[in-house]
N, C-alpha and C. Protein backbone atom coordinates (compact mmCIF):
# COMPACT_ATOMS: atom_id res chain seq x y z
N UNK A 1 279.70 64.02 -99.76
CA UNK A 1 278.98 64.82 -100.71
C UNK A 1 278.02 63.89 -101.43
N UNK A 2 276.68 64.51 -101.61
CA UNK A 2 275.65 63.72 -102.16
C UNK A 2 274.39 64.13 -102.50
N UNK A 3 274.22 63.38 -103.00
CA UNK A 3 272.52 64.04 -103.57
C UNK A 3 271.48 63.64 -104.13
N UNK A 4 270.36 63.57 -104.08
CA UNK A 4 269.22 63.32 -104.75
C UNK A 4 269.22 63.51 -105.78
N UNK A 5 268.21 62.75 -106.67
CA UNK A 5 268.05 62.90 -108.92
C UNK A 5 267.11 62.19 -109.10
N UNK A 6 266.43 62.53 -110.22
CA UNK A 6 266.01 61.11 -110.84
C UNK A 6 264.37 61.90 -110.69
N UNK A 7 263.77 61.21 -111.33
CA UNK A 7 262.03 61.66 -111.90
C UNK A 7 261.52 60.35 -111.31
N UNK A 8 260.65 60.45 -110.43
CA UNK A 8 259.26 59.01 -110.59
C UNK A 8 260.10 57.69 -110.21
N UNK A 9 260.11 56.25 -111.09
CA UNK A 9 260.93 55.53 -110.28
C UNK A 9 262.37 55.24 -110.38
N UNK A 10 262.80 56.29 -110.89
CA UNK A 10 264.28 56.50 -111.00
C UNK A 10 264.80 57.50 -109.90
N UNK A 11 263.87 57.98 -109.14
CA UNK A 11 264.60 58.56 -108.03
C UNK A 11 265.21 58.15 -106.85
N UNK A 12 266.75 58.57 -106.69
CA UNK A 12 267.34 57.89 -105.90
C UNK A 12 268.84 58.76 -105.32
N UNK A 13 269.37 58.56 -104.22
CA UNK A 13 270.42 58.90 -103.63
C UNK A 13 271.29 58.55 -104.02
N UNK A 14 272.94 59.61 -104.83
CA UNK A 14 274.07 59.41 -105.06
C UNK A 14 274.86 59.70 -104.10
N UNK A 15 276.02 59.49 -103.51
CA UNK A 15 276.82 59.43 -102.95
C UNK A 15 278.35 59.46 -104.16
N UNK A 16 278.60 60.71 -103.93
CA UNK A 16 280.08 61.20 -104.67
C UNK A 16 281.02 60.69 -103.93
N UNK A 17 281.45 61.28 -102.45
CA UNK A 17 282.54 61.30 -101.95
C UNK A 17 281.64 61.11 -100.45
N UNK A 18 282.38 60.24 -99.62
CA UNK A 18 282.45 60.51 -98.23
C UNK A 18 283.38 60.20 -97.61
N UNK A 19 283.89 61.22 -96.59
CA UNK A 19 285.75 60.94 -96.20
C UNK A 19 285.10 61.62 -94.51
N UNK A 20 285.74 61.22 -93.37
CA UNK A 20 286.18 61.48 -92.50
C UNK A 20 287.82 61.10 -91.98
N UNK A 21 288.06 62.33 -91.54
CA UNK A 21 289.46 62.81 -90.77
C UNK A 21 289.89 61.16 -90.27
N UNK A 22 291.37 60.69 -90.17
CA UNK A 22 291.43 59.25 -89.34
C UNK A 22 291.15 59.67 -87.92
N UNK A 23 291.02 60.99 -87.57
CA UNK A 23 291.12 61.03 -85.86
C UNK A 23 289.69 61.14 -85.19
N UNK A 24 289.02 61.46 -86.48
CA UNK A 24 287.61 61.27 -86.32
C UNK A 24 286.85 60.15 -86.82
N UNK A 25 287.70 58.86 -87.02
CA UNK A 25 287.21 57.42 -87.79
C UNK A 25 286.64 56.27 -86.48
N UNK A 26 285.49 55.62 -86.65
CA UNK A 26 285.43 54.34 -85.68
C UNK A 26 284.29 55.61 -84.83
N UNK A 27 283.82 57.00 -84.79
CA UNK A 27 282.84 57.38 -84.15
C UNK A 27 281.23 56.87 -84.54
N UNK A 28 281.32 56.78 -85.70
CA UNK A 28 280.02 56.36 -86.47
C UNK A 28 279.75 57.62 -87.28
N UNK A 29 280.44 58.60 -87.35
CA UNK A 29 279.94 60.06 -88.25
C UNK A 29 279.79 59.75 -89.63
N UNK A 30 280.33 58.77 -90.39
CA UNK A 30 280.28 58.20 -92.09
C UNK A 30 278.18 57.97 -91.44
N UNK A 31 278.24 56.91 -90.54
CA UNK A 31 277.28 56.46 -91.24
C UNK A 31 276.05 57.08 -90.29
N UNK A 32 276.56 57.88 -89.90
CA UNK A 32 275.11 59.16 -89.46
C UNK A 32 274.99 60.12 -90.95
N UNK A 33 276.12 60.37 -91.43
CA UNK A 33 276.39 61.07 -92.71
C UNK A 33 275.30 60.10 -93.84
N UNK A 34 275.56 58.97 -93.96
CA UNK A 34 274.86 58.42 -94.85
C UNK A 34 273.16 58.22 -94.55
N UNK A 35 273.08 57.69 -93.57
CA UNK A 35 271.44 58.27 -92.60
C UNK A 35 271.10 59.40 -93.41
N UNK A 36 271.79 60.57 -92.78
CA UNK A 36 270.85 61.67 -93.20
C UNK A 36 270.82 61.67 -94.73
N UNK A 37 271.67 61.27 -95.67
CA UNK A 37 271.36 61.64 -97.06
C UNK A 37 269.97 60.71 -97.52
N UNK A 38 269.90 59.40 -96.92
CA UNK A 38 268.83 58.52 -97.20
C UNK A 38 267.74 59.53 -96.92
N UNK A 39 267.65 59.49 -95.41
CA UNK A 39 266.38 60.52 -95.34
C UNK A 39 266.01 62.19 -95.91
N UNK A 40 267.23 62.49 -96.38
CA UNK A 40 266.48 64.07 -97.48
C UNK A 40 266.55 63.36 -98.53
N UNK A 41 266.71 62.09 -99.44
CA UNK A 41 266.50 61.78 -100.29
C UNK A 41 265.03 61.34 -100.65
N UNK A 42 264.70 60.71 -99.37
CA UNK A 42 263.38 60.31 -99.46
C UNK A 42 262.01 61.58 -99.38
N UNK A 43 262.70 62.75 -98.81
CA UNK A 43 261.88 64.22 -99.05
C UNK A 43 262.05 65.32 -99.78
N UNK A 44 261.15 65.97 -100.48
CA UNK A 44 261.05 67.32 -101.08
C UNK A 44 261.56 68.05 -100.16
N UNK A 45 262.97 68.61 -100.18
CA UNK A 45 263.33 69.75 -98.97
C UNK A 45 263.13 70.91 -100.19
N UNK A 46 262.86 72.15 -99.20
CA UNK A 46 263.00 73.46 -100.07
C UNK A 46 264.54 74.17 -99.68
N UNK A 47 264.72 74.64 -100.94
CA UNK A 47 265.71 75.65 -100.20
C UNK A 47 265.32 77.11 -99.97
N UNK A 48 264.82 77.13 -99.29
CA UNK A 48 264.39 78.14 -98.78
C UNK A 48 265.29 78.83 -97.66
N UNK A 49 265.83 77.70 -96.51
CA UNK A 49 266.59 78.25 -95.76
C UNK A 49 268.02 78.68 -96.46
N UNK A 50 268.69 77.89 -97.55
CA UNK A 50 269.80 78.23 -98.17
C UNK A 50 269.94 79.59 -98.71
N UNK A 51 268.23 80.12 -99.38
CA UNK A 51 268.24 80.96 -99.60
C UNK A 51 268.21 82.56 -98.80
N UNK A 52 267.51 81.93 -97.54
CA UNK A 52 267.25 83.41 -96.47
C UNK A 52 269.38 83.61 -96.62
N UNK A 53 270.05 82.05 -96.26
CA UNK A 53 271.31 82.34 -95.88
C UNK A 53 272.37 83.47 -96.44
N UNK A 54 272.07 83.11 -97.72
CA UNK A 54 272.71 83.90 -99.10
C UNK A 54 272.28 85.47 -99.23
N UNK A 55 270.91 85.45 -98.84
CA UNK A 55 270.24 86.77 -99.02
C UNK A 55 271.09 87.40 -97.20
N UNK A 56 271.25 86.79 -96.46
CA UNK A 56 271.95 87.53 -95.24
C UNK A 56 273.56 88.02 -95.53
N UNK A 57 274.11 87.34 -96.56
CA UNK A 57 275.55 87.35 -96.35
C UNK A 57 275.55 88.56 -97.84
N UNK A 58 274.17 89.14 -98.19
CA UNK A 58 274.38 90.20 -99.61
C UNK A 58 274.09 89.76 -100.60
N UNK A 59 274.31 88.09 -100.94
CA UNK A 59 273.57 87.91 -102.40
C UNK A 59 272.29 88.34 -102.35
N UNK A 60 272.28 88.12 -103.96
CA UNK A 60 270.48 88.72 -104.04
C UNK A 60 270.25 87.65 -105.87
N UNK A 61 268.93 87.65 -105.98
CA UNK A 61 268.83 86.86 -107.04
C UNK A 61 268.89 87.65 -108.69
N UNK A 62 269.95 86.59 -109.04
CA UNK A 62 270.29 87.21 -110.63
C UNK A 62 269.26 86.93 -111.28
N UNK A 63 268.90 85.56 -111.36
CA UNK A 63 267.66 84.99 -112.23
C UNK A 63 267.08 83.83 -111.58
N UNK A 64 265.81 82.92 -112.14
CA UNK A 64 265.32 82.15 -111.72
C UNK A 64 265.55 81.00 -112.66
N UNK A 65 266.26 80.13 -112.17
CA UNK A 65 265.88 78.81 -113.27
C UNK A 65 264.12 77.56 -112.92
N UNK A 66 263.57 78.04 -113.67
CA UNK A 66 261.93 77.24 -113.36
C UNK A 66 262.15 75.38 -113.75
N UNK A 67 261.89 74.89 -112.62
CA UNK A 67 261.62 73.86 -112.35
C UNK A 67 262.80 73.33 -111.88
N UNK A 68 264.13 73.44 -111.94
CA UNK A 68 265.22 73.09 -111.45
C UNK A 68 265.87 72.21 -110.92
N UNK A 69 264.87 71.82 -109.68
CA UNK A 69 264.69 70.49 -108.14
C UNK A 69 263.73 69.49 -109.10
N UNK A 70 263.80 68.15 -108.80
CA UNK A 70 262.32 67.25 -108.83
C UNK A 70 262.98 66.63 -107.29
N UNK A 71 261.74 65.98 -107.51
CA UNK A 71 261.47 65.09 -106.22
C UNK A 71 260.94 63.96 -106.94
N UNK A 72 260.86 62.91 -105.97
CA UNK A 72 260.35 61.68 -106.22
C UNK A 72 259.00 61.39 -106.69
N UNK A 73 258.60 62.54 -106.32
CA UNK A 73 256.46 62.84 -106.52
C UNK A 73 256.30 63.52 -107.91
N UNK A 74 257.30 63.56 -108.65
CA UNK A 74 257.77 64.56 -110.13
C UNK A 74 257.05 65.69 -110.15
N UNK A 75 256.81 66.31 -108.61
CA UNK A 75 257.29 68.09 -108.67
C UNK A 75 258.02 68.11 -108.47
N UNK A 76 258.44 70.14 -108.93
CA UNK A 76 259.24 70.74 -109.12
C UNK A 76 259.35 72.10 -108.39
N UNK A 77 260.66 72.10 -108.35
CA UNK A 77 260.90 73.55 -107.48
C UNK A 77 261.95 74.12 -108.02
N UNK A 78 261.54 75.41 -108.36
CA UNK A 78 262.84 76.21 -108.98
C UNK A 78 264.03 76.43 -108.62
N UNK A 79 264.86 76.99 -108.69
CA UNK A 79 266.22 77.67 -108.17
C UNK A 79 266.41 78.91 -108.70
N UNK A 80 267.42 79.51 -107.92
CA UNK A 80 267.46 81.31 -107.79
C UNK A 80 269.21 81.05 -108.50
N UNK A 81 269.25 81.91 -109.53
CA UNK A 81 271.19 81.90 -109.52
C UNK A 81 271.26 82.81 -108.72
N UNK A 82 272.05 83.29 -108.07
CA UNK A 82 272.29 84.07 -107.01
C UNK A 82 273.83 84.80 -107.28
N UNK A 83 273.92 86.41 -106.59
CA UNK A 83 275.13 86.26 -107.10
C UNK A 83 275.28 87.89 -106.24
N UNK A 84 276.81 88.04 -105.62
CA UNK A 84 276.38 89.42 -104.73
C UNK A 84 277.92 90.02 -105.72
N UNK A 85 277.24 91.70 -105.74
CA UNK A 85 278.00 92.44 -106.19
C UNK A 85 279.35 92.81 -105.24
N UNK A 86 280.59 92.69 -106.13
CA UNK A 86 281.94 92.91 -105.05
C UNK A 86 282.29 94.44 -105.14
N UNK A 87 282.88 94.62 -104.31
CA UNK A 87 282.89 96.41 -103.70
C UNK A 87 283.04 97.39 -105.26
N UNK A 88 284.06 96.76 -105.86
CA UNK A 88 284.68 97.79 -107.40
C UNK A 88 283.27 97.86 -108.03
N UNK A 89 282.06 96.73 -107.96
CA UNK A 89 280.78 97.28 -108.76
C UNK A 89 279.94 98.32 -108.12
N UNK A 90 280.57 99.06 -108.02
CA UNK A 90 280.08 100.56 -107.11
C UNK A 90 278.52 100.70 -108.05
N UNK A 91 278.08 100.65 -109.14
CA UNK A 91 277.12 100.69 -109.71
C UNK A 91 275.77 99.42 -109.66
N UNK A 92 276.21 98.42 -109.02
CA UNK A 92 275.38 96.99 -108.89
C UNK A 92 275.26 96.64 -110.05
N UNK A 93 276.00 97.23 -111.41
CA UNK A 93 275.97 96.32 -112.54
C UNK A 93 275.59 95.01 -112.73
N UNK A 94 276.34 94.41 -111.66
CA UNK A 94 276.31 92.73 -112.24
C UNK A 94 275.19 92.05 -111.62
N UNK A 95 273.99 92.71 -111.18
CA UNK A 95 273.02 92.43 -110.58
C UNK A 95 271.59 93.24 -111.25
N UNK A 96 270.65 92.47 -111.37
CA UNK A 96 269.36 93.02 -111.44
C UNK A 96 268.67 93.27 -110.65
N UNK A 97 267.68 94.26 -110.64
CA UNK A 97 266.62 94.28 -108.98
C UNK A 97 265.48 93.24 -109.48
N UNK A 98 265.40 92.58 -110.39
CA UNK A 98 263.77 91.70 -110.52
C UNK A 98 264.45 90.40 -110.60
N UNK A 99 265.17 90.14 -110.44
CA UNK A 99 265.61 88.48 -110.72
C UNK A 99 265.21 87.79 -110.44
N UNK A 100 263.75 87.49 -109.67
CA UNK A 100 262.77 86.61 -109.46
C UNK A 100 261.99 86.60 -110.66
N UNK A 101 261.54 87.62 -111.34
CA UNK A 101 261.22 87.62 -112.88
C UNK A 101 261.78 87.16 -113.65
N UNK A 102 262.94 87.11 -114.02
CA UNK A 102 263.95 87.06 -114.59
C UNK A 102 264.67 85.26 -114.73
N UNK A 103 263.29 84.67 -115.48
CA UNK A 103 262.90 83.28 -115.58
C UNK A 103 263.56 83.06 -116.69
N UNK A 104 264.56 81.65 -116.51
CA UNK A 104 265.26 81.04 -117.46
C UNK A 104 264.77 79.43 -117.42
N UNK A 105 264.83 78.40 -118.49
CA UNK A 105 264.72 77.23 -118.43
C UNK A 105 265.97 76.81 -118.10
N UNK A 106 266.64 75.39 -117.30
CA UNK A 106 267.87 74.58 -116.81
C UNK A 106 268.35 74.74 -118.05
N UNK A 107 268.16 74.46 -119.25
CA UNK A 107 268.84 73.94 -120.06
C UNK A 107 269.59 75.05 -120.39
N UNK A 108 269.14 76.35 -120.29
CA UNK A 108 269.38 77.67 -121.07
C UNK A 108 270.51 77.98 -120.02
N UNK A 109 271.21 77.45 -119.33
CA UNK A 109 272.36 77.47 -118.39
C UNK A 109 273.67 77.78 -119.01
């Protein structure tokens, strides 16, 4: 588990946790694992595909948090809270239909 942070020249790759299985140890998968975090660290990815994913499985967007992501280039890319109604909300209560409107700042979390 890991991730990108940081504004300008403080941006840089954390590494939380990395564990492989012992029966899967001595393949090289840790450090293909660590490879790839270097290299999306070093790029602006969108989530865009995370998002088609979520929107397939029924979520839909509650609100928008604006600016959310940086990258190393100190743009920014928002994030969607996301959130899918469970069967008893027979009414979609716990969901809005504009939640792309429905713009919050990170902090206001």
């Amino acid at each position: 588990m890991g991730k990108a942070e940081g504004r300008g020249k403080d941006w840089h790759g954390h590494v939380t946790a990395i564990t492989v299985a012992p029966e899967y140890r001595r393949l090289g998968l840790a450090d293909g694992m660590m490879n790839l975090l270097e290299e999306v660290s070093e790029k602006m990815s969108s989530n865009s595909v995370a998002i088609g994913m979520y929107k397939k499985f029924g979520y839909c967007v509650y609100r928008c948090v604006a600016g959310y992501y940086s990258s190393a280039d100190n743009s920014e890319e928002d994030a969607f809270d996301m959130r899918k109604p469970l069967p008893r909300d027979v009414n979609r209560e716990s969901v809005t239909g504009s939640g792309e409107q429905n713009i919050i700042k990170p902090e206001q979390l």
